[in-house]
PDB file of N, CA and C in Angstrom:
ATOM      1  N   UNK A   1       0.848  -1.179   0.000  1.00  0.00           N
ATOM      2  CA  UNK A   1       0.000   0.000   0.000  1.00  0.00           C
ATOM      3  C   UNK A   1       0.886   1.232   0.000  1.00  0.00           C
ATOM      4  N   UNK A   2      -0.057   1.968  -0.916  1.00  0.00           N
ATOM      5  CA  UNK A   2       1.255   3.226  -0.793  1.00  0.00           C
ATOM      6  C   UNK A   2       1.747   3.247  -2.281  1.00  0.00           C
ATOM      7  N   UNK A   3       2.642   4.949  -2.137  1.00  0.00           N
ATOM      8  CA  UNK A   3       3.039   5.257  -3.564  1.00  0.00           C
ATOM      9  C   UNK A   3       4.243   4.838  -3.771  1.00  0.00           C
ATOM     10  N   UNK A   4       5.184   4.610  -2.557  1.00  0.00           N
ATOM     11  CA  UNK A   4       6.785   4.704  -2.847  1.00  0.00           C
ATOM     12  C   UNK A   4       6.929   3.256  -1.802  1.00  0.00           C
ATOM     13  N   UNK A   5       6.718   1.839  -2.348  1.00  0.00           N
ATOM     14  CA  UNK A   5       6.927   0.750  -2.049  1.00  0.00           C
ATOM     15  C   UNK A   5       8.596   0.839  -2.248  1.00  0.00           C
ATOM     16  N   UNK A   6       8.911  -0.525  -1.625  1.00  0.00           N
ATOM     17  CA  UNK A   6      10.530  -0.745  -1.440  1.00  0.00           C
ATOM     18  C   UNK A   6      11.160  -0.798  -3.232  1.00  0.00           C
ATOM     19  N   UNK A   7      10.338  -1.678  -4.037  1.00  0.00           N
ATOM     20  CA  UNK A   7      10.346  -1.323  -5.584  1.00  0.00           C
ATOM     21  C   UNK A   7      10.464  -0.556  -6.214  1.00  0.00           C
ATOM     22  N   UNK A   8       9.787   0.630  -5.839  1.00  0.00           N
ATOM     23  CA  UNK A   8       9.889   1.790  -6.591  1.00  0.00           C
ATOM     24  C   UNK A   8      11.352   2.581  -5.566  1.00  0.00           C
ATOM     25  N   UNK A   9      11.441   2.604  -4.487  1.00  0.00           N
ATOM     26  CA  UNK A   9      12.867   3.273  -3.711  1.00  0.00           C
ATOM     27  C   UNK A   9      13.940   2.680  -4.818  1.00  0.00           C
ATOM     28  N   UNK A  10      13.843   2.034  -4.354  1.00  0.00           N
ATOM     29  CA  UNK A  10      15.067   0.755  -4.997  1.00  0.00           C
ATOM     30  C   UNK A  10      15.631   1.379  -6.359  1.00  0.00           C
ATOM     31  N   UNK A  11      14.486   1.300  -7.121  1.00  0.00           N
ATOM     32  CA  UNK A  11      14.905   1.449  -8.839  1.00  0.00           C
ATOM     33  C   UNK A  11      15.023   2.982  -9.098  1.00  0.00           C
ATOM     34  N   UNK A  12      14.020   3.904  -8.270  1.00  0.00           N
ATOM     35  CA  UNK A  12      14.648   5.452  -8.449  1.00  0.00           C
ATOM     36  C   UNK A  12      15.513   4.998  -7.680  1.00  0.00           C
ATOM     37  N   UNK A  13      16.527   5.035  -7.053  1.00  0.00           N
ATOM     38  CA  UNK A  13      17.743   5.682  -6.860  1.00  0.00           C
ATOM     39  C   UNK A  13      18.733   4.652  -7.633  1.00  0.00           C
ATOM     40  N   UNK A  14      18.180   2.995  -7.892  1.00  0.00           N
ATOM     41  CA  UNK A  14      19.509   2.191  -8.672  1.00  0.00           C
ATOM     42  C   UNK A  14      19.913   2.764 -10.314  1.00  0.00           C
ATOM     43  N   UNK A  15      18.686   2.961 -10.747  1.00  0.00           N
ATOM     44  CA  UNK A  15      18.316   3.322 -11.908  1.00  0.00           C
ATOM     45  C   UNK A  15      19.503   4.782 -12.213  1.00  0.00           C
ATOM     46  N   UNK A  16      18.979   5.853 -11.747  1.00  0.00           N
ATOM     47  CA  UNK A  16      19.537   7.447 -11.487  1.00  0.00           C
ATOM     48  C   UNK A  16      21.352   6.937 -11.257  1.00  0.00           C
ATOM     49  N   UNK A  17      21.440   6.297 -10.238  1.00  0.00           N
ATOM     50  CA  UNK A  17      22.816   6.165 -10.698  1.00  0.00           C
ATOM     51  C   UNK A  17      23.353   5.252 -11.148  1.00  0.00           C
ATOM     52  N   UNK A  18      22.945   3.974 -11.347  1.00  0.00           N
ATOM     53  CA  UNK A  18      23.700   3.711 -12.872  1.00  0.00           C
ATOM     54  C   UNK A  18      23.683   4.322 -14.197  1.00  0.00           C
ATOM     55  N   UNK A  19      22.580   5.460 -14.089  1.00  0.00           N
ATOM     56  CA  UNK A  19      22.785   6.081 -15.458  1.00  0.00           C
ATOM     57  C   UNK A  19      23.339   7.417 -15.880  1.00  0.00           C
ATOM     58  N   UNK A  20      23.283   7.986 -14.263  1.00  0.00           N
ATOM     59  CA  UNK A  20      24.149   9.294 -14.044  1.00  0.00           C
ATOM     60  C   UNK A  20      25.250   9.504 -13.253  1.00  0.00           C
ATOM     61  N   UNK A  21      25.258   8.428 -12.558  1.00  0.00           N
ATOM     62  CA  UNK A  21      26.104   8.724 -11.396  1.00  0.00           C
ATOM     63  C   UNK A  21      25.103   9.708  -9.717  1.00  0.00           C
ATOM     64  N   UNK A  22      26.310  10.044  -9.615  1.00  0.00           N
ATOM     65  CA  UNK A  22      25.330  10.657  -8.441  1.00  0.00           C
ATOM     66  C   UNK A  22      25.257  12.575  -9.437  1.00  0.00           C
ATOM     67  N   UNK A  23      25.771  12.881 -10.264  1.00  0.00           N
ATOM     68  CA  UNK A  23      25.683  13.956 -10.668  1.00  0.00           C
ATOM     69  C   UNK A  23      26.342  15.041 -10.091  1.00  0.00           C
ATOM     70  N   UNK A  24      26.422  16.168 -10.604  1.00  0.00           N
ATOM     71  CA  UNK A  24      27.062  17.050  -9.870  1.00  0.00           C
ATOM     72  C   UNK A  24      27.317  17.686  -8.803  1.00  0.00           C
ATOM     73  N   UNK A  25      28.104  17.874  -7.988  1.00  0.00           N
ATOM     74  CA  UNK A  25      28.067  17.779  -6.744  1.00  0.00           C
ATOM     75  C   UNK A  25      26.992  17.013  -5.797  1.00  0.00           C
ATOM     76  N   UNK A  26      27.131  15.778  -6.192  1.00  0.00           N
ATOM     77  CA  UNK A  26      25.917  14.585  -5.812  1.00  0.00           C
ATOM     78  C   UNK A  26      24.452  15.261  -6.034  1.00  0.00           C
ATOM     79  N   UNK A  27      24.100  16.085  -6.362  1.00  0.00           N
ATOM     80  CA  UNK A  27      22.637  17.099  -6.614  1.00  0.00           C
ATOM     81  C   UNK A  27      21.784  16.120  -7.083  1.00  0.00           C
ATOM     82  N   UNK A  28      21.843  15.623  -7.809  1.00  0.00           N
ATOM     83  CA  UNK A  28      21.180  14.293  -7.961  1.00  0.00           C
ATOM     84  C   UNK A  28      20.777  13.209  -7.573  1.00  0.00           C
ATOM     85  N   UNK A  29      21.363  12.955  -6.733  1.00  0.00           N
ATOM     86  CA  UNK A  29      20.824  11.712  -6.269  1.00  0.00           C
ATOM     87  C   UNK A  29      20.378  12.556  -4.700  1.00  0.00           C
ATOM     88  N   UNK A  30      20.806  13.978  -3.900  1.00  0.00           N
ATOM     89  CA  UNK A  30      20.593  14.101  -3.177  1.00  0.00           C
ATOM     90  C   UNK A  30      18.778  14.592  -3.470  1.00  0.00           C
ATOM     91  N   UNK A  31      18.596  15.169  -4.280  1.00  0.00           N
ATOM     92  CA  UNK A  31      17.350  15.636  -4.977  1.00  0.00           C
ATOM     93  C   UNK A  31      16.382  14.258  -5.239  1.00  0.00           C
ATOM     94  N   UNK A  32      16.890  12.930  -5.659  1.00  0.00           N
ATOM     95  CA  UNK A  32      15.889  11.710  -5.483  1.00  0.00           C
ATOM     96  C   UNK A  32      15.447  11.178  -4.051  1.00  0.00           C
ATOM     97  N   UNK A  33      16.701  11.066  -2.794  1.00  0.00           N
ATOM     98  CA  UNK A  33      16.224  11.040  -1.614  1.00  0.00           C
ATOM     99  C   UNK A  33      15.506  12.057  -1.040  1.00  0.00           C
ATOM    100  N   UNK A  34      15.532  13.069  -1.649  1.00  0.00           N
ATOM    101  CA  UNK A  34      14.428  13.992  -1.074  1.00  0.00           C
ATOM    102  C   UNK A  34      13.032  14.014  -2.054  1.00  0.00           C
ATOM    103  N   UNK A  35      13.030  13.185  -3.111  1.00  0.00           N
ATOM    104  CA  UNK A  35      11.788  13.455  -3.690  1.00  0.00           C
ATOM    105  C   UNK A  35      11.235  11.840  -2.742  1.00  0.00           C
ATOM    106  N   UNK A  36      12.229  10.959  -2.634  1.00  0.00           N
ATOM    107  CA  UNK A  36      11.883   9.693  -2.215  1.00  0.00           C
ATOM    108  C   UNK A  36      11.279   9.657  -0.594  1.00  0.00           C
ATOM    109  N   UNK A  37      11.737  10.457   0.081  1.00  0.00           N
ATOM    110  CA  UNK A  37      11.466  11.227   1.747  1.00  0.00           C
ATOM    111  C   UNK A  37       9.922  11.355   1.504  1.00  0.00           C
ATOM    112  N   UNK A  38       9.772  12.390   0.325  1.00  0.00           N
ATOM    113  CA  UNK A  38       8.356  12.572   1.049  1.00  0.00           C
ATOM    114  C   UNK A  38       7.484  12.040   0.243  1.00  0.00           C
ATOM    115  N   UNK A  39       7.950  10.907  -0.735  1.00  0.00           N
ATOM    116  CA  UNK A  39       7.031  10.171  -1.128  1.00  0.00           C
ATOM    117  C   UNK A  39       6.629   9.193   0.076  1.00  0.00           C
ATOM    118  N   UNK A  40       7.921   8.309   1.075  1.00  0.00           N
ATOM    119  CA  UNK A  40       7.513   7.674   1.877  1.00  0.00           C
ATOM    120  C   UNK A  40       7.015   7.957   3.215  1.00  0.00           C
ATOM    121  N   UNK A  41       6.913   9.535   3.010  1.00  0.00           N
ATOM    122  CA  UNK A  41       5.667  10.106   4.076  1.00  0.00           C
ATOM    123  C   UNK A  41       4.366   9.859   3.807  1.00  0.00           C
ATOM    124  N   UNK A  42       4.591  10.243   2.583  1.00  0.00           N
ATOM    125  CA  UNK A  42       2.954  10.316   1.768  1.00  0.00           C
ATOM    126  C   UNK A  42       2.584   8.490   2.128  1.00  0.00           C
ATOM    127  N   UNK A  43       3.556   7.536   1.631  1.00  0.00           N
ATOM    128  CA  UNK A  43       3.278   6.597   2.077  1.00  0.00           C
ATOM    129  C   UNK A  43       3.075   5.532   3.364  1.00  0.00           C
ATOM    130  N   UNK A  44       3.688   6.234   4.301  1.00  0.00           N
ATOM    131  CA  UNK A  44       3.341   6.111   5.464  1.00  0.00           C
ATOM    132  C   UNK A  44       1.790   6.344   5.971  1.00  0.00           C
ATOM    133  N   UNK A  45       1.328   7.507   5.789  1.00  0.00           N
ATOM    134  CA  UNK A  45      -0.032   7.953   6.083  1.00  0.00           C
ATOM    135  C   UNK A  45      -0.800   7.251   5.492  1.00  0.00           C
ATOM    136  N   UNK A  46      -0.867   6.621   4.064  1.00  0.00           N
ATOM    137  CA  UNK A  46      -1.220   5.947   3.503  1.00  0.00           C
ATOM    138  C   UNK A  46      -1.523   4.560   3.967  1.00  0.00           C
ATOM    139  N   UNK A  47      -0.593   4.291   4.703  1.00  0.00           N
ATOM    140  CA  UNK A  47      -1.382   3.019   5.457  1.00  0.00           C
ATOM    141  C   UNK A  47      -1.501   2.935   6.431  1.00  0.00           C
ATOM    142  N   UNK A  48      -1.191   3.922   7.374  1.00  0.00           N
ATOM    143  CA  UNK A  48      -1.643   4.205   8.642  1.00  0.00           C
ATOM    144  C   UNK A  48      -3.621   3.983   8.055  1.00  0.00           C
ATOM    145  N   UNK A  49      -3.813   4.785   7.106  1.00  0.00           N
ATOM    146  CA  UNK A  49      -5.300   5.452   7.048  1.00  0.00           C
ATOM    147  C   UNK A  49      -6.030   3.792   6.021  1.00  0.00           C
ATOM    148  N   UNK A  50      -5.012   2.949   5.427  1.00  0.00           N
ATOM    149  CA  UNK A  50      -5.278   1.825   5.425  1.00  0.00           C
ATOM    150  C   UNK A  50      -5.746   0.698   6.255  1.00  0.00           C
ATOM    151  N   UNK A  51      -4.761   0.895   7.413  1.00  0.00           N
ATOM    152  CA  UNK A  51      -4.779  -0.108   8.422  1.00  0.00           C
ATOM    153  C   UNK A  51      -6.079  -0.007   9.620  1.00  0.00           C
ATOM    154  N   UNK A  52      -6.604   1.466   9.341  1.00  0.00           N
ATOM    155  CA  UNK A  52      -7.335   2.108  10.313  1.00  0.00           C
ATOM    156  C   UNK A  52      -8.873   1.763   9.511  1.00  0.00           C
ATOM    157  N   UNK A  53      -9.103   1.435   8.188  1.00  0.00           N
ATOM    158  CA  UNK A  53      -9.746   0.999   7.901  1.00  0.00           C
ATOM    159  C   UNK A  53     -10.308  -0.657   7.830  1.00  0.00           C
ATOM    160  N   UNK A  54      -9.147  -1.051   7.429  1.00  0.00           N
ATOM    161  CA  UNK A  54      -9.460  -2.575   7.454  1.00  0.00           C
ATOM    162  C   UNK A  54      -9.534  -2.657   9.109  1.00  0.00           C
ATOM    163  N   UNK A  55      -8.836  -2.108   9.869  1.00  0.00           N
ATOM    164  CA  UNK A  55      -8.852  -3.075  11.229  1.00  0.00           C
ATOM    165  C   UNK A  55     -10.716  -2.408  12.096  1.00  0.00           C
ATOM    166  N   UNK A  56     -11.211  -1.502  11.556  1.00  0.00           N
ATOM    167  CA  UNK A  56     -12.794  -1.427  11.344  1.00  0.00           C
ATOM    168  C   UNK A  56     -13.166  -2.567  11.537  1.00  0.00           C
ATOM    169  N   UNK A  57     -13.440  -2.751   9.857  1.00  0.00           N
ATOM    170  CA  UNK A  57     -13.885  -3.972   9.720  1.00  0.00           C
ATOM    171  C   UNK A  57     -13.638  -5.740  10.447  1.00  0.00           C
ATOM    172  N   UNK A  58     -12.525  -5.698  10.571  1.00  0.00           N
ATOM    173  CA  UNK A  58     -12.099  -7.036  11.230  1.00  0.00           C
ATOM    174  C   UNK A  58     -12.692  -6.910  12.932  1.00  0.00           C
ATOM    175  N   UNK A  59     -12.480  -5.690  13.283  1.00  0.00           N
ATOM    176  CA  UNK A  59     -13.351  -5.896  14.683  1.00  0.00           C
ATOM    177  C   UNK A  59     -14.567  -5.957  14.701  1.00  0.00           C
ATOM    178  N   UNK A  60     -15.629  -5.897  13.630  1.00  0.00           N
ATOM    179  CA  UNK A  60     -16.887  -5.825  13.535  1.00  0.00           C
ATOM    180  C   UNK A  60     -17.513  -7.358  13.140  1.00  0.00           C
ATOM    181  N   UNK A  61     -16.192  -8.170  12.174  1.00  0.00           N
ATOM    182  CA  UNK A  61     -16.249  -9.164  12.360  1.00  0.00           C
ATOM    183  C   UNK A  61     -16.350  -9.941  13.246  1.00  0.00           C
ATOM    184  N   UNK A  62     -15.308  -9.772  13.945  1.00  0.00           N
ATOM    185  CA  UNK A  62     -15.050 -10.462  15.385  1.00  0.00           C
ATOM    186  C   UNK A  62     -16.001 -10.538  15.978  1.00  0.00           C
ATOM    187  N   UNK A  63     -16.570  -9.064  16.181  1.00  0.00           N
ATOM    188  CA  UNK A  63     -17.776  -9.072  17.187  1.00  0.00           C
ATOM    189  C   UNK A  63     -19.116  -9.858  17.082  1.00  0.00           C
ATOM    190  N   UNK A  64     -19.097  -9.796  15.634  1.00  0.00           N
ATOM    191  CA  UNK A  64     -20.442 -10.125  15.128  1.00  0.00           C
ATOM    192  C   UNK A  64     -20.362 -12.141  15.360  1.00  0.00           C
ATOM    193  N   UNK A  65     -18.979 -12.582  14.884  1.00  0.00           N
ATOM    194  CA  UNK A  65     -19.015 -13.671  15.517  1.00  0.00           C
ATOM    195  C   UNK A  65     -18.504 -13.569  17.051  1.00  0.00           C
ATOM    196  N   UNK A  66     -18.608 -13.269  17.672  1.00  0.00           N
ATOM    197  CA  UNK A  66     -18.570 -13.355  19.147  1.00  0.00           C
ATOM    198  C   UNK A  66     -20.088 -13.400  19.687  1.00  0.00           C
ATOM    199  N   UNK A  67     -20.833 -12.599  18.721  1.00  0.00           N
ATOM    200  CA  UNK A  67     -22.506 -12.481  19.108  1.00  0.00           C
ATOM    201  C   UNK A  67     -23.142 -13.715  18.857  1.00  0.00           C
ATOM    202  N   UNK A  68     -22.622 -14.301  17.701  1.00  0.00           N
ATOM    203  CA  UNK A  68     -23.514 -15.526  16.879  1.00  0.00           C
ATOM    204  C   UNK A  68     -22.877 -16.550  18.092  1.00  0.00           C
ATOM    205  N   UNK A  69     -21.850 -16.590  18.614  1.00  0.00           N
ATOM    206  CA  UNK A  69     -21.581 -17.655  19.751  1.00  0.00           C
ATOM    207  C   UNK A  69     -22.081 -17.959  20.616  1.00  0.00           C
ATOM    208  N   UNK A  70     -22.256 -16.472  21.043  1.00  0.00           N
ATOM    209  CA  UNK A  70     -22.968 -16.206  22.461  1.00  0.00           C
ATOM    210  C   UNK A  70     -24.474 -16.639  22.156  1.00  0.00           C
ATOM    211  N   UNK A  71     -25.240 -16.686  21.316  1.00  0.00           N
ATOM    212  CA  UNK A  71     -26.555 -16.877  21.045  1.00  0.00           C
ATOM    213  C   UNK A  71     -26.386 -18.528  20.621  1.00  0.00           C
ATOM    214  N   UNK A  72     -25.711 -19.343  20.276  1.00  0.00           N
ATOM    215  CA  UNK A  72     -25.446 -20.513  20.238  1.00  0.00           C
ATOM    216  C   UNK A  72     -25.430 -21.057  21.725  1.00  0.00           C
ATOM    217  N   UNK A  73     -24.819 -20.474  22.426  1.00  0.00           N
ATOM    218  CA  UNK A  73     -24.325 -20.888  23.977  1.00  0.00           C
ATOM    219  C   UNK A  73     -25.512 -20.985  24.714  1.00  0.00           C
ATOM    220  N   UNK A  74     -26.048 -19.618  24.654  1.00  0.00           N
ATOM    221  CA  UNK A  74     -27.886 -19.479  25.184  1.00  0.00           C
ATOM    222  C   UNK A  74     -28.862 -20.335  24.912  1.00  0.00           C
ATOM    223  N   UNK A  75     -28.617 -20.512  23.764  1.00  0.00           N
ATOM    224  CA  UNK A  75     -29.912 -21.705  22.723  1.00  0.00           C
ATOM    225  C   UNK A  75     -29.835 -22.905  23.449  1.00  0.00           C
ATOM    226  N   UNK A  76     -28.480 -23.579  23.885  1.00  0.00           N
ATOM    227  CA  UNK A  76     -27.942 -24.515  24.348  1.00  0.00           C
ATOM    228  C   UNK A  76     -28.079 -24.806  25.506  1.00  0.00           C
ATOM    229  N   UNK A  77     -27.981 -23.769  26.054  1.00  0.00           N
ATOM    230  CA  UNK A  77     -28.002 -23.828  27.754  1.00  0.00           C
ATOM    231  C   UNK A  77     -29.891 -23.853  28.188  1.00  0.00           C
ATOM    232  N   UNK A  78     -30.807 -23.004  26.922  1.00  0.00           N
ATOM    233  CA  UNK A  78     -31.929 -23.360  27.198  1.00  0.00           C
ATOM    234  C   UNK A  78     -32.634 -24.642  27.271  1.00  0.00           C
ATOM    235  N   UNK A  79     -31.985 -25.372  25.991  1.00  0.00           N
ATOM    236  CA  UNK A  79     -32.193 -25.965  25.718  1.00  0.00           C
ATOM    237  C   UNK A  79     -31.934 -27.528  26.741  1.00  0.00           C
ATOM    238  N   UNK A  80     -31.042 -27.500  27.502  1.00  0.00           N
ATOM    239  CA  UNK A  80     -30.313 -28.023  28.533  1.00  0.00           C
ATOM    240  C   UNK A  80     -31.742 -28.191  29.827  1.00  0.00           C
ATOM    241  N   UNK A  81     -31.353 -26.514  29.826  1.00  0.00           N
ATOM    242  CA  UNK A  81     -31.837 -26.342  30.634  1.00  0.00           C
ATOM    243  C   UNK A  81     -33.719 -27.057  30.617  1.00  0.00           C
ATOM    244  N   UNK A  82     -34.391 -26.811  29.499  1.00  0.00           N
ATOM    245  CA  UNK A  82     -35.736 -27.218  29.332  1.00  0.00           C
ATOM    246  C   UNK A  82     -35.752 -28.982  29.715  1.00  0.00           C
ATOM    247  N   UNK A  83     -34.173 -29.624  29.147  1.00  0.00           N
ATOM    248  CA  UNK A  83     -34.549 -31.092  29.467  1.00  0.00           C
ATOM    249  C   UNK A  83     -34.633 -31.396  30.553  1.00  0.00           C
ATOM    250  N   UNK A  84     -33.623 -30.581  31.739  1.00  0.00           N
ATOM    251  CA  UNK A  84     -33.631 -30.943  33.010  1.00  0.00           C
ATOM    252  C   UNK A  84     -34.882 -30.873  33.671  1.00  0.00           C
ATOM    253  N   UNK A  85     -35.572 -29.706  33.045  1.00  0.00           N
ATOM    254  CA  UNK A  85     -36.591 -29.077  33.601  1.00  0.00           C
ATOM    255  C   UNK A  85     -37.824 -30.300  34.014  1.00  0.00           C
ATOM    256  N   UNK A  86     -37.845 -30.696  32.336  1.00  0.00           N
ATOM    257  CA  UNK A  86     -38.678 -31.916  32.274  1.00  0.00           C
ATOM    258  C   UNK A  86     -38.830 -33.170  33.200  1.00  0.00           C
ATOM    259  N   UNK A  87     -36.891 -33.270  33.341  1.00  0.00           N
ATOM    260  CA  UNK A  87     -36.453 -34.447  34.843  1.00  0.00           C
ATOM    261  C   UNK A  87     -36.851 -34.239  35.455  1.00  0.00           C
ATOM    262  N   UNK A  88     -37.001 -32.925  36.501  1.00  0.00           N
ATOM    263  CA  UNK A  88     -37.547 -32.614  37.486  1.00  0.00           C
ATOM    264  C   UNK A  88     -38.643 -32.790  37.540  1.00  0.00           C
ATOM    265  N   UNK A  89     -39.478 -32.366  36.997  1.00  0.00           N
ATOM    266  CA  UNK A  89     -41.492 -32.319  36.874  1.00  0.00           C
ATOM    267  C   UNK A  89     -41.827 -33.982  36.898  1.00  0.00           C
ATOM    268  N   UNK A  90     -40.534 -35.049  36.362  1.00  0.00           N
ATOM    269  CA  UNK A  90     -40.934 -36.420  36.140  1.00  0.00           C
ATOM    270  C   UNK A  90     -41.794 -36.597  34.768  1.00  0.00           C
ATOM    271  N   UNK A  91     -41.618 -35.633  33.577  1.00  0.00           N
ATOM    272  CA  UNK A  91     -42.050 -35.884  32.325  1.00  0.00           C
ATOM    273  C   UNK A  91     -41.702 -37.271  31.717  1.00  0.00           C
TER     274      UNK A  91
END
């Protein structure tokens, strides 16, 4: 997720200097780590505001099966509970 994955770091700066060097008074390649800086800001936030979404959802999951359990457990325990019930009365 994100604009400036390890792929794209990698090849802007391998790329730039195998084909220029670092350039004049390194200006070049110092000018790609700084375009590369705040691409991987931009990409940072980027999945911060990713992660903050999906992990939404996965707790709503959770919950929702935590609910369907709990109503399994109840059904069960009524259900328990109604046979004993019956023992007792001598049904």
């Amino acid at each position: 997720v994100g604009i400036a994955q390890r792929a794209e770091r990698i090849l802007g700066l391998g790329v730039a200097s195998v084909l220029f060097g670092a350039g004049p008074r390194a200006l070049l390649l110092e000018g790609i780590v700084a375009l590369l800086a705040i691409a991987s800001l931009i990409t940072v936030v980027q999945r911060f505001v990713y992660v903050h979404q999906h992990a939404g959802r996965v707790d709503d999951a959770l919950h929702a099966e935590e609910d369907k359990q709990a109503v399994e457990v109840k059904h069960t325990a009524d259900r328990k509970h109604a046979s004993f019930d019956s023992l007792a009365k001598g049904q």
